[in-house]
Protein backbone atom coordinates (compact mmCIF):
# COMPACT_ATOMS: atom_id res chain seq x y z
CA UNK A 1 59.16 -31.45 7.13
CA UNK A 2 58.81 -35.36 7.67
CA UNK A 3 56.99 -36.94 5.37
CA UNK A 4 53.79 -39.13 6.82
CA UNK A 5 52.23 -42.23 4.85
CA UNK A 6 49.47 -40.48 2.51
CA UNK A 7 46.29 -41.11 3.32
CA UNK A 8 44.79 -44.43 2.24
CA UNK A 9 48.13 -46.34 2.92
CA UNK A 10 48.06 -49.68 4.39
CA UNK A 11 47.61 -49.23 7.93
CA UNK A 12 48.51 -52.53 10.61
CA UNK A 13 46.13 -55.28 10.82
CA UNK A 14 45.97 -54.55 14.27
CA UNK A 15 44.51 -51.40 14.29
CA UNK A 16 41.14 -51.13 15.89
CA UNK A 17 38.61 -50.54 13.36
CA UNK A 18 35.76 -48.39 12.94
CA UNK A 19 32.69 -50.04 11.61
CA UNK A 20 28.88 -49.21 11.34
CA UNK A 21 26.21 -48.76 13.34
CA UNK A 22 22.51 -50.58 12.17
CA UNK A 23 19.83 -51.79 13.72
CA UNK A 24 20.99 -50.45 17.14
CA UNK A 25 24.28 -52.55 17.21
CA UNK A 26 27.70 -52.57 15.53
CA UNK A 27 28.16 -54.25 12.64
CA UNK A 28 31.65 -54.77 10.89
CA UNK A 29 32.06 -54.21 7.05
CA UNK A 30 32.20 -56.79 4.71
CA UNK A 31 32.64 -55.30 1.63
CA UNK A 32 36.54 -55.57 1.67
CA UNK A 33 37.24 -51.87 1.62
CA UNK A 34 38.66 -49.50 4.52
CA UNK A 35 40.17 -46.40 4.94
CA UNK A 36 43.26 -44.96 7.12
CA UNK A 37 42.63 -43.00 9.84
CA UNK A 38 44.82 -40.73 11.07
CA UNK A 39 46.30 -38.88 14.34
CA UNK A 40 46.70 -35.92 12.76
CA UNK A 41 48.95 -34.07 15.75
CA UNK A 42 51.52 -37.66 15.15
CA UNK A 43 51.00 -38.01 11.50
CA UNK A 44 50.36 -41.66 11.71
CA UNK A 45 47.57 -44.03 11.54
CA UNK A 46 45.77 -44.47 14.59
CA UNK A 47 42.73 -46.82 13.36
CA UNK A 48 41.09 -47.69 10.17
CA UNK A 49 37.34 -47.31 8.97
CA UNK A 50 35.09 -49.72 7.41
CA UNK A 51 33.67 -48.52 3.84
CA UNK A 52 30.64 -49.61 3.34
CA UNK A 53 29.27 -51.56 0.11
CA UNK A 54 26.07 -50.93 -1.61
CA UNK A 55 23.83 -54.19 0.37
CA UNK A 56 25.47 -52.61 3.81
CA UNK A 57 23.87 -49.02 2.56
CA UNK A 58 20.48 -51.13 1.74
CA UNK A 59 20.69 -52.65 5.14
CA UNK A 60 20.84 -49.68 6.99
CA UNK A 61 18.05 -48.01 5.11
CA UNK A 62 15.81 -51.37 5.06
CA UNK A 63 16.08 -51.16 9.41
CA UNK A 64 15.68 -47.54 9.30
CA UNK A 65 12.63 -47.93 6.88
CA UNK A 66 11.25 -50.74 9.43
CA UNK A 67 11.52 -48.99 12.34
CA UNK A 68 9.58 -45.50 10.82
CA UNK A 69 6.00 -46.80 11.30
CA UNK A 70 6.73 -47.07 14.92
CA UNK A 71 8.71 -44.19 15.67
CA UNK A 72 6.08 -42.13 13.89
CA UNK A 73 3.34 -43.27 15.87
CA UNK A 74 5.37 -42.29 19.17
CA UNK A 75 3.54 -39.57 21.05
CA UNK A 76 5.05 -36.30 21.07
CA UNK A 77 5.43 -36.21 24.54
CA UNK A 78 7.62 -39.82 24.29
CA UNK A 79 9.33 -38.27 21.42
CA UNK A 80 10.39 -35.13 23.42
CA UNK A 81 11.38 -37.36 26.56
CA UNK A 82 13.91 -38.80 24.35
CA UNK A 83 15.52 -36.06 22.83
CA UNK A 84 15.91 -34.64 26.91
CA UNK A 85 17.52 -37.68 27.44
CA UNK A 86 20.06 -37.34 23.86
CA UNK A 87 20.57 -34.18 25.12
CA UNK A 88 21.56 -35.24 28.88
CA UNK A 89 23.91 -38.09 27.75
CA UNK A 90 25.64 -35.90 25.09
CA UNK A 91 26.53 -33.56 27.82
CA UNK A 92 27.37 -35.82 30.43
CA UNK A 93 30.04 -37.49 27.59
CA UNK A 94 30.96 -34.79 26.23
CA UNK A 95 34.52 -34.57 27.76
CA UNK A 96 35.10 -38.26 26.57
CA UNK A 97 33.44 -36.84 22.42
CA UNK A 98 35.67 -34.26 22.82
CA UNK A 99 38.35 -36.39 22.98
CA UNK A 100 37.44 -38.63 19.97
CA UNK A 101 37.47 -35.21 18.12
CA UNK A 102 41.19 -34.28 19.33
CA UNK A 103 42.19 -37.18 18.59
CA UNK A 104 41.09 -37.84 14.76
CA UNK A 105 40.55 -34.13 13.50
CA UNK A 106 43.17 -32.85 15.38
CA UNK A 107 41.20 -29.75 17.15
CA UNK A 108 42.46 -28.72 20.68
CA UNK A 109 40.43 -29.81 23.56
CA UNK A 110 38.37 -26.61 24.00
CA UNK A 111 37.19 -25.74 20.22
CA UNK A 112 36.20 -29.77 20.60
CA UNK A 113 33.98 -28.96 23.64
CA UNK A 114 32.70 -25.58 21.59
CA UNK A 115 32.00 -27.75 18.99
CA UNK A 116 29.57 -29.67 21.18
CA UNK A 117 28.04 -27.02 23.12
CA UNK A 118 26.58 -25.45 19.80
CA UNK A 119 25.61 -29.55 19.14
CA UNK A 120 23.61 -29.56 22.44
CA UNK A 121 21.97 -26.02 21.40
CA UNK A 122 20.27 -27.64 18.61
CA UNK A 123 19.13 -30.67 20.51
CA UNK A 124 18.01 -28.43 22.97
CA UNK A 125 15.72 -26.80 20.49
CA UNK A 126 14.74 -29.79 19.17
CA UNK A 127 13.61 -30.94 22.57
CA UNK A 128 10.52 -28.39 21.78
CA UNK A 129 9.14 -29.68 18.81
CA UNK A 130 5.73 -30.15 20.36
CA UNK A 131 5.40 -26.13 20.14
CA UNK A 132 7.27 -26.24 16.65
CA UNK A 133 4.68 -28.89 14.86
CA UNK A 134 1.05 -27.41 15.27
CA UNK A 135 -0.68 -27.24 12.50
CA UNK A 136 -3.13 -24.21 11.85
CA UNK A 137 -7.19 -24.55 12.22
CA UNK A 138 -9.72 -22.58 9.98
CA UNK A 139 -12.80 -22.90 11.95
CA UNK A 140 -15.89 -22.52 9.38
CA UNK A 141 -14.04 -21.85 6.47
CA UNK A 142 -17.02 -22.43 4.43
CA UNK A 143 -20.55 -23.16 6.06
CA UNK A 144 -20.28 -26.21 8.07
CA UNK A 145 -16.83 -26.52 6.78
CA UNK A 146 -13.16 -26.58 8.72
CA UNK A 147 -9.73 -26.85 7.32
CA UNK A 148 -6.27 -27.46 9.06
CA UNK A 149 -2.69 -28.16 8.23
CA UNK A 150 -0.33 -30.94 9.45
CA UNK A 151 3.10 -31.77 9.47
CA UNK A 152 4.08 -34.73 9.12
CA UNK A 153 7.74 -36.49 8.83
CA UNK A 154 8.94 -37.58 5.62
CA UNK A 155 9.79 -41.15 6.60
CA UNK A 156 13.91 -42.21 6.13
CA UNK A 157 16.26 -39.47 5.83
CA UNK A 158 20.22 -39.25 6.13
CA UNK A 159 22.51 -36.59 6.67
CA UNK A 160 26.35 -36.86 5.05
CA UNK A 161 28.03 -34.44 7.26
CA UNK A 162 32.16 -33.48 6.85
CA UNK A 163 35.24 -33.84 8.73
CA UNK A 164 35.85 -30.38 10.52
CA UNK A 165 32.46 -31.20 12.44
CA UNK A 166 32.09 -34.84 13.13
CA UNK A 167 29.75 -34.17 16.30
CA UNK A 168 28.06 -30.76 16.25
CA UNK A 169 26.77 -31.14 12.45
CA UNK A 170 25.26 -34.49 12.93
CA UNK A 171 23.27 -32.76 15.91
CA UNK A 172 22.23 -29.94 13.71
CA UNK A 173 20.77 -32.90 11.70
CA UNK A 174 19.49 -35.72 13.50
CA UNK A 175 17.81 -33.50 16.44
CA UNK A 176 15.08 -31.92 14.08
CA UNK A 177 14.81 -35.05 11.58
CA UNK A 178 14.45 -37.59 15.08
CA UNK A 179 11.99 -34.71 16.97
CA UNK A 180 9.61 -34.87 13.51
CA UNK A 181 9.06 -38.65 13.50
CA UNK A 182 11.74 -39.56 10.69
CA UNK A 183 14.36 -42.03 11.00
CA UNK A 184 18.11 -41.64 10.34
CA UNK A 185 20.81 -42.73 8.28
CA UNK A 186 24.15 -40.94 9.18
CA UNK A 187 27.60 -41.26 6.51
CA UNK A 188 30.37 -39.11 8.63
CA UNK A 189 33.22 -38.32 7.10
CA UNK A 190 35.97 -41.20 6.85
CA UNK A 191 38.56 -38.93 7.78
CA UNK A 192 37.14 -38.87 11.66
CA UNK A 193 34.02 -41.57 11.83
CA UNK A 194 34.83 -41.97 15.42
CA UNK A 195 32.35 -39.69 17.14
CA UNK A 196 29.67 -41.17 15.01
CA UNK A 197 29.84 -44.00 16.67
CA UNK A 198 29.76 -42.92 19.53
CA UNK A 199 26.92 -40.92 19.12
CA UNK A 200 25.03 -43.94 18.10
CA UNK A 201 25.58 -45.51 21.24
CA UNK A 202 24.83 -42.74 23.49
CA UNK A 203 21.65 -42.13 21.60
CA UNK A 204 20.83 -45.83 22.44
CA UNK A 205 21.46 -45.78 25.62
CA UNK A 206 18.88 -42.68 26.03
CA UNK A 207 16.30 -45.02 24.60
CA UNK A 208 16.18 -44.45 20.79
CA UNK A 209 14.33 -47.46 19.27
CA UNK A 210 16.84 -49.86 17.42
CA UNK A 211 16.50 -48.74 13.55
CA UNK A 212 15.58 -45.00 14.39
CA UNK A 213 19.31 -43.94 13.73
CA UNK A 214 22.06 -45.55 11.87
CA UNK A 215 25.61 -44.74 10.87
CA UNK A 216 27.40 -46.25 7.78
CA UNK A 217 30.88 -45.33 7.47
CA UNK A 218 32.54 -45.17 3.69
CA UNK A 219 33.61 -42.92 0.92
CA UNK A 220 31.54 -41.93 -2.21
CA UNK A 221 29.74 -45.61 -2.80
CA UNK A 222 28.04 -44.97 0.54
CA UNK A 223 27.27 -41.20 -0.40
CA UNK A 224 25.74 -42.18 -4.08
CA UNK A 225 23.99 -45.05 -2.68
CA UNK A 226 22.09 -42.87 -0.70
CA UNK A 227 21.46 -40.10 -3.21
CA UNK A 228 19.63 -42.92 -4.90
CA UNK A 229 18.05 -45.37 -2.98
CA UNK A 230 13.92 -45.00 -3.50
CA UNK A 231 13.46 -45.54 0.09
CA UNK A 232 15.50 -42.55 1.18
CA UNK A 233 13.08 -39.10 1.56
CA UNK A 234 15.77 -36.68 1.59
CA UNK A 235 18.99 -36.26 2.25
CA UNK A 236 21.25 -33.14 4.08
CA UNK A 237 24.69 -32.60 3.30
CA UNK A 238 27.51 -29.80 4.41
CA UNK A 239 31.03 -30.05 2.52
CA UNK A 240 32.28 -28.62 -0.32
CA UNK A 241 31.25 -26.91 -3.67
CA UNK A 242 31.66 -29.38 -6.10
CA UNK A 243 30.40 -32.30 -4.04
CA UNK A 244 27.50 -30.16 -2.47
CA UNK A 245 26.25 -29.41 -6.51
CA UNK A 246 26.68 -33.34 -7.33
CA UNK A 247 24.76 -34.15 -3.69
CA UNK A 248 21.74 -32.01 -4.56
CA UNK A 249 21.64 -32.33 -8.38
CA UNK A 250 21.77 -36.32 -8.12
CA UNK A 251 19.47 -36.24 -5.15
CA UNK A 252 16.71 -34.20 -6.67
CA UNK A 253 16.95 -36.35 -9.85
CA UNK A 254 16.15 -39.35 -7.93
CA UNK A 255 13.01 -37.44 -6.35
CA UNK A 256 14.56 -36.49 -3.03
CA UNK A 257 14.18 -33.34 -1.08
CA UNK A 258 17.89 -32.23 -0.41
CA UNK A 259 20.02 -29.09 1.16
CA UNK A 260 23.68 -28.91 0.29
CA UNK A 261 25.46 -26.92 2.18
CA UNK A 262 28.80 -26.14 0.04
CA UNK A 263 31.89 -23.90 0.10
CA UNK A 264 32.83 -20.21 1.68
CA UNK A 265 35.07 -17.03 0.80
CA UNK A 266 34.10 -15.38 4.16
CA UNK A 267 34.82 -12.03 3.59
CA UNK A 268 35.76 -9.24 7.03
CA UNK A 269 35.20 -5.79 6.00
CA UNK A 270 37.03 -3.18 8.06
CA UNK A 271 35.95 0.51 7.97
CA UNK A 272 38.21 3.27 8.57
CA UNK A 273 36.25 4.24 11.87
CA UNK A 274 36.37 0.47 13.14
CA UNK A 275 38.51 -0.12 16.52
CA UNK A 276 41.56 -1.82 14.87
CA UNK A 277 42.63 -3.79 18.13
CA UNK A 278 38.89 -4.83 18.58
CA UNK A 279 39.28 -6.24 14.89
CA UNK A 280 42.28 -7.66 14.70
CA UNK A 281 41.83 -9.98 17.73
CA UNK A 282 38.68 -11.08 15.66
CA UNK A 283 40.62 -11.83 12.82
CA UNK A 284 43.10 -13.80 14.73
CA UNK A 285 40.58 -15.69 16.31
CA UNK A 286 37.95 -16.34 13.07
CA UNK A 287 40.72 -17.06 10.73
CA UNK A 288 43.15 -19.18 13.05
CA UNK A 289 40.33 -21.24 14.83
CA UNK A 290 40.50 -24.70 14.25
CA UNK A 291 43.26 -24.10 11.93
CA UNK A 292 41.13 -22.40 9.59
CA UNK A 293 39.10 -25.26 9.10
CA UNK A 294 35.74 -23.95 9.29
CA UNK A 295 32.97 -23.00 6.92
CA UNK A 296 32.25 -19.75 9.06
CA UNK A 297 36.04 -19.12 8.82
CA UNK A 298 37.16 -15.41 8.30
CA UNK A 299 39.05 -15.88 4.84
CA UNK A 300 39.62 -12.64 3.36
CA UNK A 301 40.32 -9.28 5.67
CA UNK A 302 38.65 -6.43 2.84
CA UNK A 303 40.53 -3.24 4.17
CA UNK A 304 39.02 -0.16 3.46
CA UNK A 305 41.48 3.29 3.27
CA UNK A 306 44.29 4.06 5.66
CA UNK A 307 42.98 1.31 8.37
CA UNK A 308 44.70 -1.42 6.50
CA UNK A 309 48.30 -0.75 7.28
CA UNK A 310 47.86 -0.31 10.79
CA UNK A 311 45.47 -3.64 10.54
CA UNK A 312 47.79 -6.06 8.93
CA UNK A 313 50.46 -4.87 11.87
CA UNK A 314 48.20 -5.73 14.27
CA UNK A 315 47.61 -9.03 12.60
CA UNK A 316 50.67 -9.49 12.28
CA UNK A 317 52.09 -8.72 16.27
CA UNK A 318 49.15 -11.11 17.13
CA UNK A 319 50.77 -14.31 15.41
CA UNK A 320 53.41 -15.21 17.50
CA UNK A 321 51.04 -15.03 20.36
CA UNK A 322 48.96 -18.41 18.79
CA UNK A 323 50.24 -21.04 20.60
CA UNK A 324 50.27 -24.14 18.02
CA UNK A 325 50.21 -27.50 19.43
CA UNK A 326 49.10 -30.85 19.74
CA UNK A 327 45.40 -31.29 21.86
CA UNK A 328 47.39 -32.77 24.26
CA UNK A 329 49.30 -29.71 25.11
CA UNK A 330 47.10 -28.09 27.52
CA UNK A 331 48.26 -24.31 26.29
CA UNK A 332 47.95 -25.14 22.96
CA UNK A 333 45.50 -22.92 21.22
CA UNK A 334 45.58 -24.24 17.47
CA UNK A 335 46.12 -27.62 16.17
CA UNK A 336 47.43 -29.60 12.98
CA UNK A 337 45.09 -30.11 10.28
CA UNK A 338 43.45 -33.36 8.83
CA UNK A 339 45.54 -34.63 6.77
CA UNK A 340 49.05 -34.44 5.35
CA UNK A 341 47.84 -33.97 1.38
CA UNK A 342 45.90 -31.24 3.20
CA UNK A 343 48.01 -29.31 4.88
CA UNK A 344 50.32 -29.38 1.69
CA UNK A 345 47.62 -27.80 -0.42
CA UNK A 346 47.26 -25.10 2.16
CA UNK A 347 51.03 -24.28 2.00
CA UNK A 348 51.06 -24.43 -1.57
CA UNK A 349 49.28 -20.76 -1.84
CA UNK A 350 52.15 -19.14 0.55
CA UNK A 351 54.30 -20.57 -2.23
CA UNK A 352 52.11 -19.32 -5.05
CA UNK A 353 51.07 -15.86 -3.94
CA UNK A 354 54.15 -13.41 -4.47
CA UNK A 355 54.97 -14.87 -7.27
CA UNK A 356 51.30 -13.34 -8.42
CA UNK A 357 51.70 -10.23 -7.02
CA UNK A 358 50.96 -10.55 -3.20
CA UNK A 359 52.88 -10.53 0.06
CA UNK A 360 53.14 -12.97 2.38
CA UNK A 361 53.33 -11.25 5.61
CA UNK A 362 53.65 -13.80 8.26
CA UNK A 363 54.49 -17.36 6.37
CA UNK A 364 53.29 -20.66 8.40
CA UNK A 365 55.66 -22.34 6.71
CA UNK A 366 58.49 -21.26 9.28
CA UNK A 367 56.93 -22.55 11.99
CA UNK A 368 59.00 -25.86 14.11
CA UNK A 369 55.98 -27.95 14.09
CA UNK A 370 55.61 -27.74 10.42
CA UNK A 371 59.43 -28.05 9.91
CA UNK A 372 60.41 -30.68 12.28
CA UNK A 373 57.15 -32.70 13.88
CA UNK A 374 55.81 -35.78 12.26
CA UNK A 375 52.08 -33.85 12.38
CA UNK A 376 50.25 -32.34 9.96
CA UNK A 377 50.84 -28.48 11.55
CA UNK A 378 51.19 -25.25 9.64
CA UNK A 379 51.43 -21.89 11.69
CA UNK A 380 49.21 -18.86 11.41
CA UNK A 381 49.62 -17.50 7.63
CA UNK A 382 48.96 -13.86 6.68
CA UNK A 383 49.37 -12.76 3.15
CA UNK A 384 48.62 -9.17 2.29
CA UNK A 385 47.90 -7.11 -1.32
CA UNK A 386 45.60 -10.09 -2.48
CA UNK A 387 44.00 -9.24 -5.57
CA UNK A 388 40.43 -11.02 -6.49
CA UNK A 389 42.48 -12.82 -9.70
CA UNK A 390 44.82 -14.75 -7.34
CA UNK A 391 44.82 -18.20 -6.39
CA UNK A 392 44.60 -17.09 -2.63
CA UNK A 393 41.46 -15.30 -2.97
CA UNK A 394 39.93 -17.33 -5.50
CA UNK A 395 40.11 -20.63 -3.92
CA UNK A 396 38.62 -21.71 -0.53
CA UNK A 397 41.77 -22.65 1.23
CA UNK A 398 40.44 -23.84 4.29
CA UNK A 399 43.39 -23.48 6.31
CA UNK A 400 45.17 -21.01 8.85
CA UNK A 401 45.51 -18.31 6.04
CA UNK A 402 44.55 -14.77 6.23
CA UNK A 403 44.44 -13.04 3.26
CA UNK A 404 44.09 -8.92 2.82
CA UNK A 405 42.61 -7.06 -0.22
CA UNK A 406 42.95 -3.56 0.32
CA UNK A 407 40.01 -1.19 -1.53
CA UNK A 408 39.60 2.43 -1.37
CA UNK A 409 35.64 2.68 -0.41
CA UNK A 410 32.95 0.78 0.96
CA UNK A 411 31.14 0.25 -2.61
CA UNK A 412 34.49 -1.21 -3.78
CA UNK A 413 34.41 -3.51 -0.88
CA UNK A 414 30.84 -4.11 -1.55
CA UNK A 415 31.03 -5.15 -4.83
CA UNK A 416 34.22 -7.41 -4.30
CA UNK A 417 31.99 -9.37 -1.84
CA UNK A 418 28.78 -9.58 -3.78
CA UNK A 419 30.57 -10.77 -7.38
CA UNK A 420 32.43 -13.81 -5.02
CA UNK A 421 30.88 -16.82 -5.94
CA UNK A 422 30.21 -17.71 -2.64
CA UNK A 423 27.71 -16.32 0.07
CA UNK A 424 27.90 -18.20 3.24
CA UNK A 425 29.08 -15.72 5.56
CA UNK A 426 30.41 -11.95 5.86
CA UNK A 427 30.98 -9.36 9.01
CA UNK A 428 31.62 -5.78 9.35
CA UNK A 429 33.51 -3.90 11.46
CA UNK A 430 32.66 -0.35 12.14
CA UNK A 431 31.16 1.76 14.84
CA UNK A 432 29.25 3.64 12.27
CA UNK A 433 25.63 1.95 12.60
CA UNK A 434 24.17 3.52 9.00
CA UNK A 435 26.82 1.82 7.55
CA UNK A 436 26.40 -1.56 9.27
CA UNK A 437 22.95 -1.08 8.50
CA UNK A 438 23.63 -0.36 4.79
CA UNK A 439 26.03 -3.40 4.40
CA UNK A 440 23.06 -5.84 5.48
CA UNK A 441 20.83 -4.54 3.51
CA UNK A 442 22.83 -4.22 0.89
CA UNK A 443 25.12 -7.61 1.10
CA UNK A 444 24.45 -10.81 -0.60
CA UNK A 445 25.30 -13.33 1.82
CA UNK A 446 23.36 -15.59 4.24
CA UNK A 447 24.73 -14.62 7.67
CA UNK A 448 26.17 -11.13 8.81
CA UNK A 449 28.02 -10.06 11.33
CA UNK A 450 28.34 -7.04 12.68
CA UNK A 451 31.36 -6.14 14.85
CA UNK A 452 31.06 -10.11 15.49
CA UNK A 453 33.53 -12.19 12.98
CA UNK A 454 31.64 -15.80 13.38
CA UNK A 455 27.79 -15.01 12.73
CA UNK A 456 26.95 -18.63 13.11
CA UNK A 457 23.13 -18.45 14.52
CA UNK A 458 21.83 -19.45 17.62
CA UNK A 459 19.98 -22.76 17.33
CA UNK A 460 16.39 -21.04 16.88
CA UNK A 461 17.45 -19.39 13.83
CA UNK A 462 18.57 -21.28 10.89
CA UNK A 463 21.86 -21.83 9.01
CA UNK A 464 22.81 -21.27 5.78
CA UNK A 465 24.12 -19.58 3.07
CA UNK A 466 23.58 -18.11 -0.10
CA UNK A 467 25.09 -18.39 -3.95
CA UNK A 468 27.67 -21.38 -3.91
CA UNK A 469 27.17 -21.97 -0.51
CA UNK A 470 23.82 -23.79 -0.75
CA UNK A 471 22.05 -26.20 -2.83
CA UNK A 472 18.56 -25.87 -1.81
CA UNK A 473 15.30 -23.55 -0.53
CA UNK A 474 16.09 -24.45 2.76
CA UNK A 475 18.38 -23.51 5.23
CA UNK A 476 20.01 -25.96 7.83
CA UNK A 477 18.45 -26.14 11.90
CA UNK A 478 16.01 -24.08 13.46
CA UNK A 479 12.68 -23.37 12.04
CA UNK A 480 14.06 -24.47 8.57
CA UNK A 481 15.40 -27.35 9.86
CA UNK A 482 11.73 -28.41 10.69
CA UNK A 483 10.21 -27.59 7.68
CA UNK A 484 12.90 -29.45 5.78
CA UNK A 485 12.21 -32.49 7.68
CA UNK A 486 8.55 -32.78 7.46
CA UNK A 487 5.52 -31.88 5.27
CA UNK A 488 2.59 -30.22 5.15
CA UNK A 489 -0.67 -32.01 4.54
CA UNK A 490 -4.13 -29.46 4.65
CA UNK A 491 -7.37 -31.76 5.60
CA UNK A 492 -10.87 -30.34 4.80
CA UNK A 493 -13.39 -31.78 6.88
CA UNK A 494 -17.67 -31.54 7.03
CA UNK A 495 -19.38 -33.00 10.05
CA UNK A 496 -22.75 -32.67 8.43
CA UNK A 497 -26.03 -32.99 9.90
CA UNK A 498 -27.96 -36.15 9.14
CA UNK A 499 -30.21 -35.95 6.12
CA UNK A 500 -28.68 -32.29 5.03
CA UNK A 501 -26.60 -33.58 2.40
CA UNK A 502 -27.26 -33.16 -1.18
CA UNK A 503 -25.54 -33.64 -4.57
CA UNK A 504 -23.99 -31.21 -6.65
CA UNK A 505 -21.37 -31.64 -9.12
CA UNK A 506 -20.24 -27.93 -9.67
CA UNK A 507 -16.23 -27.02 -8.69
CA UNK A 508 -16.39 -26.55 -4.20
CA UNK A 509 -17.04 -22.79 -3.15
CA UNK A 510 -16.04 -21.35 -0.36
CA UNK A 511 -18.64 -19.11 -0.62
């Protein structure tokens, strides 16, 4: 393959550049640092993105924190006319966002426009937050006596979202946190800061208040900045393991409410009785989607008896059907991924696995894009006889690789899921319905499947997983999503009648 410039190489002073967004207008870095990015379908640098210092962080958070005590005292009904009108202009640009996200992450045109459809869901449930913030009312709780519950937004809160969802995970964020009365501080990922941008200036031109959101771009200064700034309520955050433990043990030190959305092994199990062609079409599609660069990503087929050999074949005649291209190839069905360094790490565990033990079935490796184009692309990978001590299984790869562990029963296959370190997201295939009612019972994992290989929820449930997968009591979106953004506040209140109060110092009854 052609070698690229790594990422972080000096890019051409003419490059546009991507800078932030505060106090309802652009505003180009000045802390002397930037970042390369990348086409990732040309492996070359497109643009280049402003890092932001600490004082640009404090900026952002001091207009945010000014503009709260008027977008608080917004009406509801305002409030909700807004987010219609977020949710109107985000559709009607949505072709031109999609583009943005071709362009930077590399994702072909139509997983972009999926990726913003499930975006619009949550604004669209956002748009009823009316109905989602009554309190309760206890009329007469004690004799003369009524109590009731509010909830009420936190004040400044920012999301730090990650580069295989630069539009649709800000919307899972800044919907509910905007619809409760908060305002927003968005760090996307410097990898594709684009669309953040852009979102910024579509949400101003549907009439959110200068302050209310606000986009700094920049690397782990920004991020840590955040985490600790006293002015900052709480903070949500989707990546990786490692960086989702730091996010949420840094951010609760420093007082904050956080969720930390981290890593996934998403594990498909395949019964014996399941319709083989049924699931292997959704293992194509959940493990090759996006290039494999999804949380909800189908990692690791477990096979369970004699369906596994007639599984991996039809895997394995499905491959050559995946048309790999660049988003501008209007067949194209999968594109490159992010980065060079990261599409090298991917290929490194065809290269590792039969050397411990497995077999690499279909190897993306051999694939003309990945030999001979100048992008980042690696073909559809399928390695088979994966055992749970091998570098393939162990490791998130993130990455157009399928891997296969073959077990004899369902409580092998059971167990093999529950002891992986991660619980974000697991499916069964089967047309036995005790069984798929068994395995989600019995599974430890935050979103099942059954006979469906992507259990993502619908935007009035919430997201989220379990184990390694979160940091956090609460999940991301949906009714979650509004708790985490606001809190409760119980008011007791007496309306006595004149001259029928008296003193008396014993502990309130409510008897």
């Amino acid at each position: 393959m052609t070698h690229a410039a790594e990422p972080g190489a000096h890019a051409p002073a003419h490059l546009e550049r991507v800078v932030h967004w505060i106090d309802g207008r652009r505003v180009p870095g000045s802390s002397g640092r930037s970042g390369s990015v990348y086409d990732p379908a040309a492996g070359r640098v497109a643009r280049t993105v402003d890092f932001a210092s600490v004082e640009e962080v404090d900026a952002a958070v001091a207009a945010a924190a000014a503009a709260f005590p008027a977008w608080r005292a917004t009406s509801l009904s305002r409030r909700t006319d807004i987010l219609f009108r977020i949710r109107n202009v985000v559709e009607a640009n949505r072709r031109e966002l999609a583009a943005l996200l071709t362009a930077e992450h590399g994702k072909v045109p139509s997983d972009a426009l999926g990726e913003i459809a499930r975006g619009l869901e949550n604004l669209e449930f956002a748009c009823g937050v009316p109905n989602l913030l009554k309190g309760g009312y206890s009329e007469q709780a004690s004799t003369g006596i009524d109590v009731y519950q509010l909830r009420q937004p936190l004040g400044v809160v920012a999301g730090v979202t990650p580069f295989n969802f630069p539009a649709m995970v800000p919307m899972w964020m800044f919907g509910n946190a905007l619809a409760c009365g908060n305002t927003f501080v968005l760090k996307p990922s410097e990898k594709d800061p684009s669309a953040s941008l852009f979102l910024a200036e579509l949400l101003a031109e549907a009439g959110v208040p200068a302050g209310v959101f606000n986009v700094v771009q920049g690397d782990r200064v920004a991020v840590d900045r955040l985490l600790e700034h006293p002015d900052v309520a709480a903070v949500s955050f989707v990546g990786s393991t490692p960086i989702a433990r730091h996010v949420y043990e840094t951010g609760t030190r420093n007082g904050k409410r956080v969720q930390a959305l981290g890593g996934a092994k998403n594990h498909m199990l395949v019964l014996p009785d399941a319709d083989v062609e049924m699931a292997a079409d959704a293992a194509v599609s959940a493990g090759y989607g996006s290039s494999g660069e999804r949380c909800m990503a189908i990692a690791t087929i477990v096979a369970v008896g004699d369906v596994a050999d007639p599984l991996v074949a039809a895997i394995r005649a499905r491959i050559p059907r995946v048309k790999v291209g660049p988003g501008s190839d209007p067949e194209a069905q999968m594109g490159p991924l992010i980065t060079q360094q990261h599409m090298e790490k991917v290929a490194s565990y065809l290269a590792s696995a039969p050397a411990q033990g497995a077999t690499v079935v279909a190897d993306g490796r051999d694939h003309p894009l990945h030999r001979s184009s100048e992008g980042f692309f690696l073909g559809p990978s399928l390695i088979d006889h994966v055992g749970p001590g091998m570098d393939c299984y162990r490791d998130e790869i993130f990455g157009p690789v399928l891997t296969v562990v073959r077990v004899d029963s369902y409580g092998e296959a059971l167990r093999l899921i529950n002891d992986n370190p991660y619980g974000n997201g697991t499916a069964i295939f089967t047309r036995d319905g005790g069984a798929a009612r068994r395995f989600q019972f019995d599974v430890h994992v935050g979103m099942v499947g059954i006979n469906v290989p992507i259990p993502v929820p619908v935007a009035y449930y919430s997201f989220g997983g379990w184990k390694g997968s979160l940091f956090g009591d609460l999940h991301m979106y949906g009714p979650e999503g509004i708790q985490f953004y606001t809190r409760a506040k119980v008011v007791t209140s007496r309306w006595p009648d004149p001259g029928s109060s008296t003193v008396d110092l014993g502990f309130p009854r409510t008897r």
